[in-house]
C-alpha atoms as a PDB file:
ATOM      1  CA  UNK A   1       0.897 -36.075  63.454  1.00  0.00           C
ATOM      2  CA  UNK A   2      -1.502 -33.344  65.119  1.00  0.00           C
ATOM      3  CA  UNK A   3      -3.128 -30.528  63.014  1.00  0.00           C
ATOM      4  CA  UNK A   4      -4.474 -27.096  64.336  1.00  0.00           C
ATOM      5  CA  UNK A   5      -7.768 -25.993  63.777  1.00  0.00           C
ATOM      6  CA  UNK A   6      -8.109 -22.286  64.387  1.00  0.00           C
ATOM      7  CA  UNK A   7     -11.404 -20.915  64.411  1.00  0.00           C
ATOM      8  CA  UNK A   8     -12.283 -17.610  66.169  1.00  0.00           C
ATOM      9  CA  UNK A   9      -8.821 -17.064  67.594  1.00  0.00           C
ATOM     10  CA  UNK A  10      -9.214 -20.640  69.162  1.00  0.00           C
ATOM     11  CA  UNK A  11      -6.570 -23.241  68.192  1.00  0.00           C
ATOM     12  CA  UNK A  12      -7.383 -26.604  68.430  1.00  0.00           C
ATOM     13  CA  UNK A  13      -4.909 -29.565  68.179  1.00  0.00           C
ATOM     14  CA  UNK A  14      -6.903 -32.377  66.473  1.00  0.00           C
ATOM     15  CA  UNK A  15      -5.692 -35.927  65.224  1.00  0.00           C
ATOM     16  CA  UNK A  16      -8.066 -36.357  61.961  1.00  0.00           C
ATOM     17  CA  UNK A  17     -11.038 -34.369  60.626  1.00  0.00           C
ATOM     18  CA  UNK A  18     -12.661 -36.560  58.320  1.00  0.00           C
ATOM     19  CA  UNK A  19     -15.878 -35.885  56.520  1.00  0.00           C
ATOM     20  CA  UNK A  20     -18.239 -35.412  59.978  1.00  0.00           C
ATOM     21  CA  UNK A  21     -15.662 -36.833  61.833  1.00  0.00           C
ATOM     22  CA  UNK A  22     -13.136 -34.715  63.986  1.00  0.00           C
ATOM     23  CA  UNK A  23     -10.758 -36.191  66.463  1.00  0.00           C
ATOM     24  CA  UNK A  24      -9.208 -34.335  69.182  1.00  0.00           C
ATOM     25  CA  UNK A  25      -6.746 -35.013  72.158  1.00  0.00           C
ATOM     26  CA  UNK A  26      -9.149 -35.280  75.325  1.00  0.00           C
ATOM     27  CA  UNK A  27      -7.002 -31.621  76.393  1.00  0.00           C
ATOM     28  CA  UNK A  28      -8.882 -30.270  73.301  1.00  0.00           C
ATOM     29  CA  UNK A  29     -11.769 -31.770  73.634  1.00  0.00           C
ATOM     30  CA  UNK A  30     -13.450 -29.180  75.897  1.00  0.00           C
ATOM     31  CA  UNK A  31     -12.263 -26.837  73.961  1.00  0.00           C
ATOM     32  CA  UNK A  32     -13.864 -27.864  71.046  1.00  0.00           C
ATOM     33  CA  UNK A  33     -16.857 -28.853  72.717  1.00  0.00           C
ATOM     34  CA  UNK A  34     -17.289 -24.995  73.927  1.00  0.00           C
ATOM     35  CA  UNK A  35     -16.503 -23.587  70.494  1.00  0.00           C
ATOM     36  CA  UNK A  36     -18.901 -26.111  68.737  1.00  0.00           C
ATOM     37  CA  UNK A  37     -22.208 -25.236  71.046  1.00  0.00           C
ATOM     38  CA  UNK A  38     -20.949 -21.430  71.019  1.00  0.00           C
ATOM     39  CA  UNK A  39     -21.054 -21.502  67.041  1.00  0.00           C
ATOM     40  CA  UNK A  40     -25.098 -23.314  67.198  1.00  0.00           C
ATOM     41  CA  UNK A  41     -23.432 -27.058  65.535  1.00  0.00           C
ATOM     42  CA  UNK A  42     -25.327 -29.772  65.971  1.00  0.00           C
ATOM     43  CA  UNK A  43     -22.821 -32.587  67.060  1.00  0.00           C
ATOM     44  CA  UNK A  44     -22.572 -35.333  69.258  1.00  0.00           C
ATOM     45  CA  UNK A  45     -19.732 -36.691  71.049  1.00  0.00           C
ATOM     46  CA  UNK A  46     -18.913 -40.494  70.150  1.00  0.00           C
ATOM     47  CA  UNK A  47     -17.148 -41.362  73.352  1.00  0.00           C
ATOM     48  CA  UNK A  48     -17.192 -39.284  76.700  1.00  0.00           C
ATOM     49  CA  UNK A  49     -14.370 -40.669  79.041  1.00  0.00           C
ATOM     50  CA  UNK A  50     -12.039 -38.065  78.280  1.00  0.00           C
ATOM     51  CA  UNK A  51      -9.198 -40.119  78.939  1.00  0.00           C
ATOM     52  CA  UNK A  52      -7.734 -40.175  75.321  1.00  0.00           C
ATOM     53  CA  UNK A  53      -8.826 -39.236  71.815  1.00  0.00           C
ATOM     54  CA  UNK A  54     -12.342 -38.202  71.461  1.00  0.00           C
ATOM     55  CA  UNK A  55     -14.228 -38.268  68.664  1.00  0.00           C
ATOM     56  CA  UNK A  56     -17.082 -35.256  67.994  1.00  0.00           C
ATOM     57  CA  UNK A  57     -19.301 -36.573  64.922  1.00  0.00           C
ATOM     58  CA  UNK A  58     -21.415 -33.257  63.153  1.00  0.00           C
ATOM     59  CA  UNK A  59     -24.567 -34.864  61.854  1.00  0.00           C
ATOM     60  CA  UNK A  60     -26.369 -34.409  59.319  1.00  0.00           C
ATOM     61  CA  UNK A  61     -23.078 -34.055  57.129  1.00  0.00           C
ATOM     62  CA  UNK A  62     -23.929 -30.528  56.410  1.00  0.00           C
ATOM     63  CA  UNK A  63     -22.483 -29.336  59.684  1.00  0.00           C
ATOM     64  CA  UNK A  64     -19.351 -30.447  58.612  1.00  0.00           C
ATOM     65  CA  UNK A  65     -19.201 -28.644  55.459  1.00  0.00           C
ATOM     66  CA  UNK A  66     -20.495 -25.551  57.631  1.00  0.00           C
ATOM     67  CA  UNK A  67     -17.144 -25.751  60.128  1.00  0.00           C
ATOM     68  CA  UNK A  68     -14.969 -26.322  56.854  1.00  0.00           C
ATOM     69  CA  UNK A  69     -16.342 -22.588  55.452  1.00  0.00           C
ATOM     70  CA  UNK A  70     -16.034 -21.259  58.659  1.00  0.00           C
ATOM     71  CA  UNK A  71     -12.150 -22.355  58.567  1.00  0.00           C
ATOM     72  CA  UNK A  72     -11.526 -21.496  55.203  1.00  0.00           C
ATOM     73  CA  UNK A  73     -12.842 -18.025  56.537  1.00  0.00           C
ATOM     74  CA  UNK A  74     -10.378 -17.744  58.834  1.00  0.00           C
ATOM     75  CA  UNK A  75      -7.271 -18.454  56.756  1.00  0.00           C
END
């Protein structure tokens, strides 16, 4: 089962979103690769053929704690 991640009026469809860890659909993945440089996160992506799920890890750990305010802003 898919999620949504809505941040900025952007909805993202992601698979897990685990502590750095967030998993997208390679449809999203742009997406969320656009939104995540637009915003300043530091992040790297864990596997780039775009084919299936990719996985975007935010490092250092506080980067993920940053998108998680940023979401709970939005609800």
């Amino acid at each position: 089962m898919r999620d949504i991640l809505t941040l900025d009026r952007i909805q993202i469809e992601y698979a897990d979103m685990r502590g750095p860890f967030i998993v997208v659909g390679a449809p999203q993945a742009n997406a969320l690769q656009d939104l995540l440089s637009r915003e300043g996160f530091n992040f790297q992506i864990l596997n780039h053929d775009f084919t299936d799920d990719v996985m975007f890890d935010l490092a250092p750990d506080t980067e993920a704690e940053r998108l998680q305010r940023l979401l709970d802003a939005e609800d």
